[in-house]
C-alpha atoms as a PDB file:
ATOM      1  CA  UNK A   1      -8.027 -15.281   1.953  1.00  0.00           C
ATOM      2  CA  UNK A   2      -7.715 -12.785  -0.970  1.00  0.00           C
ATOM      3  CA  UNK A   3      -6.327  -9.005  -0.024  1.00  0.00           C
ATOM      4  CA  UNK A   4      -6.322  -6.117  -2.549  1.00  0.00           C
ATOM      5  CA  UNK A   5      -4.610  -3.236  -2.210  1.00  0.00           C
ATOM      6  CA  UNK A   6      -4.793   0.195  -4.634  1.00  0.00           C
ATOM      7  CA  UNK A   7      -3.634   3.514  -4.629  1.00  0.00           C
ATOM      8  CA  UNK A   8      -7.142   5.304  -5.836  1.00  0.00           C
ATOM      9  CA  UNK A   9      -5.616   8.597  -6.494  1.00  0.00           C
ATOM     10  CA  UNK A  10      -8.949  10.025  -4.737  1.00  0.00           C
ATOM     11  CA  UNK A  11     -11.835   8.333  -4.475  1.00  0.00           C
ATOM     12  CA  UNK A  12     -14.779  10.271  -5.535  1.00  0.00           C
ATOM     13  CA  UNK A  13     -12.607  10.120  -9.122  1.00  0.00           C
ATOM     14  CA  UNK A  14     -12.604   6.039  -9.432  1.00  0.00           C
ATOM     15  CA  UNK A  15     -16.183   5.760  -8.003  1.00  0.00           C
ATOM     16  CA  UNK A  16     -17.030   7.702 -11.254  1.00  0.00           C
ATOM     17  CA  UNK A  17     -14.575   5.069 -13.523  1.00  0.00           C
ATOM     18  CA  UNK A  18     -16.232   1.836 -12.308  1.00  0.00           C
ATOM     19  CA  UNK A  19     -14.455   1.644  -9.365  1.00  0.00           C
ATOM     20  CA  UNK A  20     -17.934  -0.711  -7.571  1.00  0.00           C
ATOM     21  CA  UNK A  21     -17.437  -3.048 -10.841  1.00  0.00           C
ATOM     22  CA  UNK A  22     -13.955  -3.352 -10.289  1.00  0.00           C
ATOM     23  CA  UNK A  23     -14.356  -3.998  -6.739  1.00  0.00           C
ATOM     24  CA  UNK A  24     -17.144  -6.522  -6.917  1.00  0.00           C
ATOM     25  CA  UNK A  25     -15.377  -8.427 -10.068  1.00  0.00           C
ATOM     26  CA  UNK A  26     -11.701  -8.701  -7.544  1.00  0.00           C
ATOM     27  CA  UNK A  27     -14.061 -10.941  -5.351  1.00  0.00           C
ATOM     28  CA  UNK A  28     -11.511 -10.127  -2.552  1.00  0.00           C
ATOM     29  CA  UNK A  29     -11.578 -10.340   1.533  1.00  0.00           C
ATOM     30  CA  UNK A  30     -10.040  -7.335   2.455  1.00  0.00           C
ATOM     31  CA  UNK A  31      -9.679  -4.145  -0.147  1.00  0.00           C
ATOM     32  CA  UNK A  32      -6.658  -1.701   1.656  1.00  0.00           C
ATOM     33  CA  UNK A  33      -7.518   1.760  -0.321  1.00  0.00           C
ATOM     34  CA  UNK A  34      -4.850   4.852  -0.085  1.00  0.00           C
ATOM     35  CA  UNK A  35      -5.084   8.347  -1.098  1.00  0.00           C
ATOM     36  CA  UNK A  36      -8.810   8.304  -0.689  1.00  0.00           C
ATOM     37  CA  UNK A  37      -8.408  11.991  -0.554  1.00  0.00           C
ATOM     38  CA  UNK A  38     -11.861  11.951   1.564  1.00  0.00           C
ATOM     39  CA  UNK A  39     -13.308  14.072   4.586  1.00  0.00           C
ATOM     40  CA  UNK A  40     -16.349  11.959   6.229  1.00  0.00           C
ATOM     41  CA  UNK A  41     -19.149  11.733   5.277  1.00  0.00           C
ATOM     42  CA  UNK A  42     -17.868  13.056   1.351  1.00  0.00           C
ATOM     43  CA  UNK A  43     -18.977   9.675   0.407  1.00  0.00           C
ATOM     44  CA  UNK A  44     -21.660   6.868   0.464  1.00  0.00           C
ATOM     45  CA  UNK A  45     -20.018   3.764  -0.791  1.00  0.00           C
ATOM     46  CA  UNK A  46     -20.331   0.644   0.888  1.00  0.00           C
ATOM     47  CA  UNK A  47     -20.666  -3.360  -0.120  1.00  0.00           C
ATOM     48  CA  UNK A  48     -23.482  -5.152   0.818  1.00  0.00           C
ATOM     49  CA  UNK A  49     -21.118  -7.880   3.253  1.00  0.00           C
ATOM     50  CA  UNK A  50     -18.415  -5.939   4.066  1.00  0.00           C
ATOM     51  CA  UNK A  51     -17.530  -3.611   7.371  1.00  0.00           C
ATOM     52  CA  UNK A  52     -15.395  -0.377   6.365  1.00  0.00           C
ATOM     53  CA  UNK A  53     -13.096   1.661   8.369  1.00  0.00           C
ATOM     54  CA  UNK A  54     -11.905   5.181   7.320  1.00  0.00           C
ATOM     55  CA  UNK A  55      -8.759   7.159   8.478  1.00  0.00           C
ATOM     56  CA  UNK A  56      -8.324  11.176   7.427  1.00  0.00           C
ATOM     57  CA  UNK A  57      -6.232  13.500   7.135  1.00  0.00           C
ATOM     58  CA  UNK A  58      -6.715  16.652   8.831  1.00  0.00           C
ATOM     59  CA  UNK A  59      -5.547  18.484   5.671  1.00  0.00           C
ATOM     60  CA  UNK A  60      -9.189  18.146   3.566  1.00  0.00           C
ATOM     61  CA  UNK A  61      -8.749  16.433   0.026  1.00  0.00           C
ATOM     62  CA  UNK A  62      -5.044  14.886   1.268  1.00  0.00           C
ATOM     63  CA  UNK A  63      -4.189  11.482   1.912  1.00  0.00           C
ATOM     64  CA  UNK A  64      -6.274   9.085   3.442  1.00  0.00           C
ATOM     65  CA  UNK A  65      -7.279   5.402   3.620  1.00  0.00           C
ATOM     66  CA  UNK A  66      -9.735   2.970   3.928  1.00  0.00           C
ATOM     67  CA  UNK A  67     -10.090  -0.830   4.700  1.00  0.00           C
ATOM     68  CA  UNK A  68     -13.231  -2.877   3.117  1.00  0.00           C
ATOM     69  CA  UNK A  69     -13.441  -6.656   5.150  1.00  0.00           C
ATOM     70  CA  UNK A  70     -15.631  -9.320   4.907  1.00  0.00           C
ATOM     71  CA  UNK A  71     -14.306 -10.114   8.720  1.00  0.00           C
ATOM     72  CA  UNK A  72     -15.127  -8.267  11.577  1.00  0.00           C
ATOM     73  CA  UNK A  73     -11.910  -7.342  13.594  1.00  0.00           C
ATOM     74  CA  UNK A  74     -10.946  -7.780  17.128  1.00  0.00           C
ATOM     75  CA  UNK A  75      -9.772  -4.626  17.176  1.00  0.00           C
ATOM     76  CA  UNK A  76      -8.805  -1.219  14.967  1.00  0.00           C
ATOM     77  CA  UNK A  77      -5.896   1.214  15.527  1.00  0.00           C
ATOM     78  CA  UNK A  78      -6.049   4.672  13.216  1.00  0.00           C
ATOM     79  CA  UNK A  79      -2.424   5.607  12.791  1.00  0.00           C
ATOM     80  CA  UNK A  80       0.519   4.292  14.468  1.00  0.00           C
ATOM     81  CA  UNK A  81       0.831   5.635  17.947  1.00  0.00           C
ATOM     82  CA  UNK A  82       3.253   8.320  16.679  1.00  0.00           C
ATOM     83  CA  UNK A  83       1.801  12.119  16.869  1.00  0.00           C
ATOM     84  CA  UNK A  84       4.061  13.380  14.560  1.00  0.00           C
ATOM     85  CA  UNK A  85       2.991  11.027  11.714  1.00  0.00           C
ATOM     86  CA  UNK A  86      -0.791  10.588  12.752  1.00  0.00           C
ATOM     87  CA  UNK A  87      -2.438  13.862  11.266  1.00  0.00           C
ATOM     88  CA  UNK A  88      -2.702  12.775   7.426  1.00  0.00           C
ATOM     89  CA  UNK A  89      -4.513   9.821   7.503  1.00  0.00           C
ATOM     90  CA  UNK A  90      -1.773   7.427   6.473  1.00  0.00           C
ATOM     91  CA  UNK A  91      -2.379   4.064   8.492  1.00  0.00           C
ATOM     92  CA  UNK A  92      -4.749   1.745  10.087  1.00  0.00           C
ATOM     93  CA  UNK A  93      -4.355  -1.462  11.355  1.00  0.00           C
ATOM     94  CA  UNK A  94      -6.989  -4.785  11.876  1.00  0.00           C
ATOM     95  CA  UNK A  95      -6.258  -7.066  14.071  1.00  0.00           C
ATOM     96  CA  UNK A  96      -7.442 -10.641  13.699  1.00  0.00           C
ATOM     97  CA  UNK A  97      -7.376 -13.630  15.879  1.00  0.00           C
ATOM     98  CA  UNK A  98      -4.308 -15.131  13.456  1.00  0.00           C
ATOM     99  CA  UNK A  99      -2.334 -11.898  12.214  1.00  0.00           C
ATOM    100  CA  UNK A 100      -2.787  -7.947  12.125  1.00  0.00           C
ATOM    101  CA  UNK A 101      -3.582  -6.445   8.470  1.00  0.00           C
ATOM    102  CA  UNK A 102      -1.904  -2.596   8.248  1.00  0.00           C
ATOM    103  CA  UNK A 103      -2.694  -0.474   5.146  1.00  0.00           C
ATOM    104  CA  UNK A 104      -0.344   2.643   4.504  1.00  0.00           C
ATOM    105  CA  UNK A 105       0.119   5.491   2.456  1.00  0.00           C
ATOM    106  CA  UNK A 106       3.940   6.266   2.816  1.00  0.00           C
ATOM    107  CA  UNK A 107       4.842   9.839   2.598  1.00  0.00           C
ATOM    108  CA  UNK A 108       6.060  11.276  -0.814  1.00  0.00           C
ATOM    109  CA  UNK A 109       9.767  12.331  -0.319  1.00  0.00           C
ATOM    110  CA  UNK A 110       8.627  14.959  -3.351  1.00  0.00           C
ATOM    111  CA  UNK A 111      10.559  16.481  -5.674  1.00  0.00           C
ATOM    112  CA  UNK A 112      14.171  17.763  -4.894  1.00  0.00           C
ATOM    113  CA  UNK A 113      13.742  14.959  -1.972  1.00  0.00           C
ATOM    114  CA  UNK A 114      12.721  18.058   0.187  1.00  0.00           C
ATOM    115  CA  UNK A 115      10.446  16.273   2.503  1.00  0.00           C
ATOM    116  CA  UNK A 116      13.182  13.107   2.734  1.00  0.00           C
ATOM    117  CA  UNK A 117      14.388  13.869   6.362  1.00  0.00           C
ATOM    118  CA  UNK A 118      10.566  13.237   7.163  1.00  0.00           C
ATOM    119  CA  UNK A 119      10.647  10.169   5.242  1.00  0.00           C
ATOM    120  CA  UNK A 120      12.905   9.096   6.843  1.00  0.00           C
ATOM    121  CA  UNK A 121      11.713   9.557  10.426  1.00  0.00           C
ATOM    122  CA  UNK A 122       8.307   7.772   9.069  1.00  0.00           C
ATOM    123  CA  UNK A 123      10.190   4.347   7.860  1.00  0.00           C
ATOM    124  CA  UNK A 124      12.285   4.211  11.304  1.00  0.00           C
ATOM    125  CA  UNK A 125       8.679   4.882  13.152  1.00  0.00           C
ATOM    126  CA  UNK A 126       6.758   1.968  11.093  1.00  0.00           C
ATOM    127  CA  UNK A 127       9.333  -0.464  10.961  1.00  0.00           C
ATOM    128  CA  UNK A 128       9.160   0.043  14.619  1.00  0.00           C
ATOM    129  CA  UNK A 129       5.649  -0.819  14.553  1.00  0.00           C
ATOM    130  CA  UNK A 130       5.863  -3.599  12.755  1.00  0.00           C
ATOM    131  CA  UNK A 131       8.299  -5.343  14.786  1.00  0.00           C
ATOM    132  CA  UNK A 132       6.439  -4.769  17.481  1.00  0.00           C
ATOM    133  CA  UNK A 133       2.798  -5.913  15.897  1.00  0.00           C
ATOM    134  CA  UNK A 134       5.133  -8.601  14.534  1.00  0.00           C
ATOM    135  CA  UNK A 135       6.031  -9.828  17.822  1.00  0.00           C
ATOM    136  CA  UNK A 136       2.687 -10.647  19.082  1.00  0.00           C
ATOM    137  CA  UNK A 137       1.163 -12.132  15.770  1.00  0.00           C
ATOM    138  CA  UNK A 138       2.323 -12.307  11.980  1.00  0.00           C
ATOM    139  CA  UNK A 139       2.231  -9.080  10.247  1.00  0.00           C
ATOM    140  CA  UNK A 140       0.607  -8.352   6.632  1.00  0.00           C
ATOM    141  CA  UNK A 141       1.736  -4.618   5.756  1.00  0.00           C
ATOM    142  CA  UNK A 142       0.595  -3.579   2.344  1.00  0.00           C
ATOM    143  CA  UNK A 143      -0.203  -0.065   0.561  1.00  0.00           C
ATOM    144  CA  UNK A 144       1.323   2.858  -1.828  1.00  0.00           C
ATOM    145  CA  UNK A 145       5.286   1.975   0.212  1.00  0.00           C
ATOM    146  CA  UNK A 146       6.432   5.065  -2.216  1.00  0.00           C
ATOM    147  CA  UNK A 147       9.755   3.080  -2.847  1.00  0.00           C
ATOM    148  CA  UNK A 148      10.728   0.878  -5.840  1.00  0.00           C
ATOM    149  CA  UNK A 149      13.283  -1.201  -4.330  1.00  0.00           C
ATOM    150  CA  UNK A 150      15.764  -2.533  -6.765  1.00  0.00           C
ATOM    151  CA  UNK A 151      16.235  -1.634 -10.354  1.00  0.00           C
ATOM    152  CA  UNK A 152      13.795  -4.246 -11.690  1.00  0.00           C
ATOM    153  CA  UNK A 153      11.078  -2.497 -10.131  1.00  0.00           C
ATOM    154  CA  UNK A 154      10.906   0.436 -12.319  1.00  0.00           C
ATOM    155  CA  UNK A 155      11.265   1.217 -16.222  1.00  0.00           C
ATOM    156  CA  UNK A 156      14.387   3.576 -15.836  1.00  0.00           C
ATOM    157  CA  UNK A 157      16.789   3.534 -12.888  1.00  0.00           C
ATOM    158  CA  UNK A 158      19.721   4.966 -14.336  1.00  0.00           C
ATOM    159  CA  UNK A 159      17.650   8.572 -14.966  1.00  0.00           C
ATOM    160  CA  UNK A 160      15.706   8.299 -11.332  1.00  0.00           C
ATOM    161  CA  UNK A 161      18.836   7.329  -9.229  1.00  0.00           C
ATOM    162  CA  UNK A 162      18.200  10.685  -7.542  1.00  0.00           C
ATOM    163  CA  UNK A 163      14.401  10.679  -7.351  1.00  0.00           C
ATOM    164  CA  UNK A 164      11.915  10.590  -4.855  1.00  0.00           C
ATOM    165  CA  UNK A 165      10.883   6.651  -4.781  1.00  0.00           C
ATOM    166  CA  UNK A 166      14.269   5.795  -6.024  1.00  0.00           C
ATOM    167  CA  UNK A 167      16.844   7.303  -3.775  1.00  0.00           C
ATOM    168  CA  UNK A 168      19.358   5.179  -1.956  1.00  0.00           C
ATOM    169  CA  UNK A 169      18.215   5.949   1.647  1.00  0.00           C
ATOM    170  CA  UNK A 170      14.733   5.071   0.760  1.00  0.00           C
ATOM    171  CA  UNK A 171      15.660   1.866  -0.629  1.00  0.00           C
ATOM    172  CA  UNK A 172      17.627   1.787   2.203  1.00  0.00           C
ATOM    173  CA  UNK A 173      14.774   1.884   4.225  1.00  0.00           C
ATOM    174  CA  UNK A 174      13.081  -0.793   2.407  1.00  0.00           C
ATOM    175  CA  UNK A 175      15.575  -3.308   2.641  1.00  0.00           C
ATOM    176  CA  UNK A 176      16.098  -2.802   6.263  1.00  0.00           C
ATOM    177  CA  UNK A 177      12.391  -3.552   6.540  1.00  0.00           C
ATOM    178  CA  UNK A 178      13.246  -6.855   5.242  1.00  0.00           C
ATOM    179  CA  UNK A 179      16.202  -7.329   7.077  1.00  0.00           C
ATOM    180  CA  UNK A 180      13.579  -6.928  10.296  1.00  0.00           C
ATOM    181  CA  UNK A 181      11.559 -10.883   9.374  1.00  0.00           C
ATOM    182  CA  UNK A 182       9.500  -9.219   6.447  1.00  0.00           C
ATOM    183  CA  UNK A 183       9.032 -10.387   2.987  1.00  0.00           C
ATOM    184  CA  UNK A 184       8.322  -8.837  -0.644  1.00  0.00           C
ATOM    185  CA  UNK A 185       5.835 -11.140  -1.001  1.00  0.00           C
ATOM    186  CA  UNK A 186       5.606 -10.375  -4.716  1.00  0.00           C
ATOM    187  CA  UNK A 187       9.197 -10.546  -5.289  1.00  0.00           C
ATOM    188  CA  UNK A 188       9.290 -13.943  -4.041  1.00  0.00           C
ATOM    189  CA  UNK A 189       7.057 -15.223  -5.621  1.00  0.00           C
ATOM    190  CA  UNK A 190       8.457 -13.976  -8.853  1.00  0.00           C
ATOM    191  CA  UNK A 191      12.374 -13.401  -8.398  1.00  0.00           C
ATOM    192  CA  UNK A 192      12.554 -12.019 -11.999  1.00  0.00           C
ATOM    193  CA  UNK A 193       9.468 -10.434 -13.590  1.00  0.00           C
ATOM    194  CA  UNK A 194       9.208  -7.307 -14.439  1.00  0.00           C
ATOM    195  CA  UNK A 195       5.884  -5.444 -13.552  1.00  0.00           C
ATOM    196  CA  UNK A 196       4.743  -2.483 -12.415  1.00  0.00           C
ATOM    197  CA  UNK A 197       1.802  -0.998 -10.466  1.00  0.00           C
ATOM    198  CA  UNK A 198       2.074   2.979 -10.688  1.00  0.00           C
ATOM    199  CA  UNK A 199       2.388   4.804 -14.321  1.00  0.00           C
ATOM    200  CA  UNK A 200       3.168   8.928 -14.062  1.00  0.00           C
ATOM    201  CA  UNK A 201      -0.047  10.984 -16.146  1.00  0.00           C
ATOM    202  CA  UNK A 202       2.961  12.542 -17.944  1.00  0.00           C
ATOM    203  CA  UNK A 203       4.673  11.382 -21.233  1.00  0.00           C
ATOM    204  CA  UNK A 204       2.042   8.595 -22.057  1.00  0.00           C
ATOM    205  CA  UNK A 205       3.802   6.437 -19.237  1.00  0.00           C
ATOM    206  CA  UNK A 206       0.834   3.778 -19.081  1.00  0.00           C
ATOM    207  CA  UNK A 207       0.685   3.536 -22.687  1.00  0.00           C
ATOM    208  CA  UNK A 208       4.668   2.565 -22.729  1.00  0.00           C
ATOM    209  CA  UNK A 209       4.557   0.931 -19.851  1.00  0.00           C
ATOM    210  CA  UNK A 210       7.266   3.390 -18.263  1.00  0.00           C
ATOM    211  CA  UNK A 211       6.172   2.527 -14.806  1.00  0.00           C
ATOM    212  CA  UNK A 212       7.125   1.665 -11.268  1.00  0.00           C
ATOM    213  CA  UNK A 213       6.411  -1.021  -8.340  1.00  0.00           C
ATOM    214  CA  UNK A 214       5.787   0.682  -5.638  1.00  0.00           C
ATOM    215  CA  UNK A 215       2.628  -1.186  -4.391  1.00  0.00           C
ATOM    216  CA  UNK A 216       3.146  -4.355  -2.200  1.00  0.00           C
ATOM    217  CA  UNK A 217       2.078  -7.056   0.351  1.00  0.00           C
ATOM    218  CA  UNK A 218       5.305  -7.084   2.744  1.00  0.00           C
ATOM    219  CA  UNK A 219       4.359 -10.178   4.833  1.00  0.00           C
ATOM    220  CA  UNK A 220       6.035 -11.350   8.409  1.00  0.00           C
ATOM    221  CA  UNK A 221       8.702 -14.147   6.912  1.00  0.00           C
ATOM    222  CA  UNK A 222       6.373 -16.620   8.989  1.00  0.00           C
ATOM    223  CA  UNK A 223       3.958 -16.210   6.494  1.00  0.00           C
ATOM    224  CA  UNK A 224       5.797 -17.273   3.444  1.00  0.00           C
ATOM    225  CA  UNK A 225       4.642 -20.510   3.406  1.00  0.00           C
ATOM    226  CA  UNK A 226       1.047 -19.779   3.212  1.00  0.00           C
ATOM    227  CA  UNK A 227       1.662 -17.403   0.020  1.00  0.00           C
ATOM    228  CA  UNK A 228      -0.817 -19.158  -2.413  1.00  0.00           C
ATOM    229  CA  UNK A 229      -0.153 -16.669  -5.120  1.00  0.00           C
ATOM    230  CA  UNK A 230       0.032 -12.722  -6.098  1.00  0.00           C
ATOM    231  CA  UNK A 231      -0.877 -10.716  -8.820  1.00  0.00           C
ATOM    232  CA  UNK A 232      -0.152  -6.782  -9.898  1.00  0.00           C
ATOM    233  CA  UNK A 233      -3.616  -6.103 -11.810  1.00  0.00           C
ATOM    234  CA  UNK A 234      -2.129  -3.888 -14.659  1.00  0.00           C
ATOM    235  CA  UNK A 235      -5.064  -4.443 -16.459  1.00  0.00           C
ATOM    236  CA  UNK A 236      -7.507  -2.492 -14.204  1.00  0.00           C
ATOM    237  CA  UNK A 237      -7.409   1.052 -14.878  1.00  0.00           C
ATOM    238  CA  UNK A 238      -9.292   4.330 -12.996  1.00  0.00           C
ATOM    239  CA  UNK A 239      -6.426   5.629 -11.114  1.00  0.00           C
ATOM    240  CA  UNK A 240      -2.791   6.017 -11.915  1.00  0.00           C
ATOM    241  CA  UNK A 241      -1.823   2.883  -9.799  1.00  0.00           C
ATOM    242  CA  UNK A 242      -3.457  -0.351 -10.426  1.00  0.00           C
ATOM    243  CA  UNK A 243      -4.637  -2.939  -7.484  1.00  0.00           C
ATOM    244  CA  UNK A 244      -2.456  -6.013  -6.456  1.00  0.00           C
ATOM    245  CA  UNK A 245      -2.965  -8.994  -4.709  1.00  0.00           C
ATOM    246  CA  UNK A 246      -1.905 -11.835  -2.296  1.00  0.00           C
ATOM    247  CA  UNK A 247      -3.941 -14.709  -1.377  1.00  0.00           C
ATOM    248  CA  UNK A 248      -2.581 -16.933   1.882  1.00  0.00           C
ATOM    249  CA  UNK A 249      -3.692 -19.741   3.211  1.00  0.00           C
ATOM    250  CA  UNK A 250      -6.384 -19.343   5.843  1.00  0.00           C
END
């Protein structure tokens, strides 16, 4: 099974930059979308063989995400159970007969970290989650996790020590995540590559490849064995993240 996920930066902006080429050419399962930045019914864009499911934010033009499956679910959860973290749109969950599938948008700590307390509240709340999806069934988590985790992961760590995505209690976070049965599945699959998924508009980042991982496939441990491969499609262009990829086992 193939699974894509990509941080669209609003979707009505990569529908107009290929984004139904791009999709069609990734031949994938399951395509996790966040920051569709969508109300519904804003947009008409669906794949002949493929079931869709849409969470929004209250807050019009904010947030968002969206699941694209080849496989009907047994069930779909919008959120995670948690009112103060359900209003923008940031989560929703498929559950299969062999595993759950969760696609998040984790909230920006922003600049000055002045929405890190919230942050902060969010990771303890969806690690929660997890453990307790993971407890029934293997967990695959994926999305925009907000967070480069070590210094590999991004082009400058020294000058973002500080920063929103690279402060110590968000990598913090991240690592007790993984301390919880999860896996980078990305990272261990390749322990020392460097490659990035998420490029600021400013300073011709893209161009010099001044960029950060913060897009992943964090798997339930159990899983790790049925990792056939992943990818970080830096290549594919349209939004200011690019899409990556596991494939497991079926």
């Amino acid at each position: 099974m193939k699974f894509i996920s990509w941080n669209v930066n609003g979707l009505r902006a990569v529908a107009g930059k290929g984004f139904a080429d791009v999709f069609v050419g990734l031949e994938a399962d399951f395509v996790c979308l966040q920051e569709t930045k969508l109300q519904a019914g804003q947009i008409d864009l669906e794949f002949p063989g493929y079931y869709s499911f849409w969470n929004y934010a209250e807050k019009k033009g904010y947030s968002g995400t969206a699941v694209y499956t080849r496989y009907s679910p047994v069930a779909v959860k919008y959120g995670i159970g948690v009112e103060e973290h359900d209003t923008e749109g940031r989560a929703i969950t498929l559950e299969y007969e062999g595993f759950y599938l969760v696609c998040a948008y984790v909230p920006n700590s922003q600049d000055g970290l002045k929405r890190l307390d919230y942050r902060m509240r969010w990771e303890d709340a969806m690690r929660e989650y997890l453990k307790g999806l993971d407890s029934v069934k293997p967990v695959i988590f994926c999305g925009d996790l907000n967070v480069a985790h070590e210094e590999i992961d991004l082009k400058n760590p020294a000058t973002n020590h500080f920063n929103a995505g690279f402060s110590d209690e968000e990598r913090g976070k991240f690592s007790e995540l993984l301390a919880a049965g999860f896996t980078d599945s990305w990272r261990f699959q390749h322990p020392e590559e460097v490659k990035y998924s998420w490029w600021s508009y400013r300073m011709n980042a893209r161009e010099r490849n001044a960029g950060w991982r913060i897009d992943y496939f964090v798997v339930s441990d159990r899983l790790r064995e049925r990792i056939v491969s992943t990818d970080i499609h830096n290549e594919i262009y349209g939004s200011d993240h690019c899409p990556v990829e596991l494939v497991i086992k079926d």
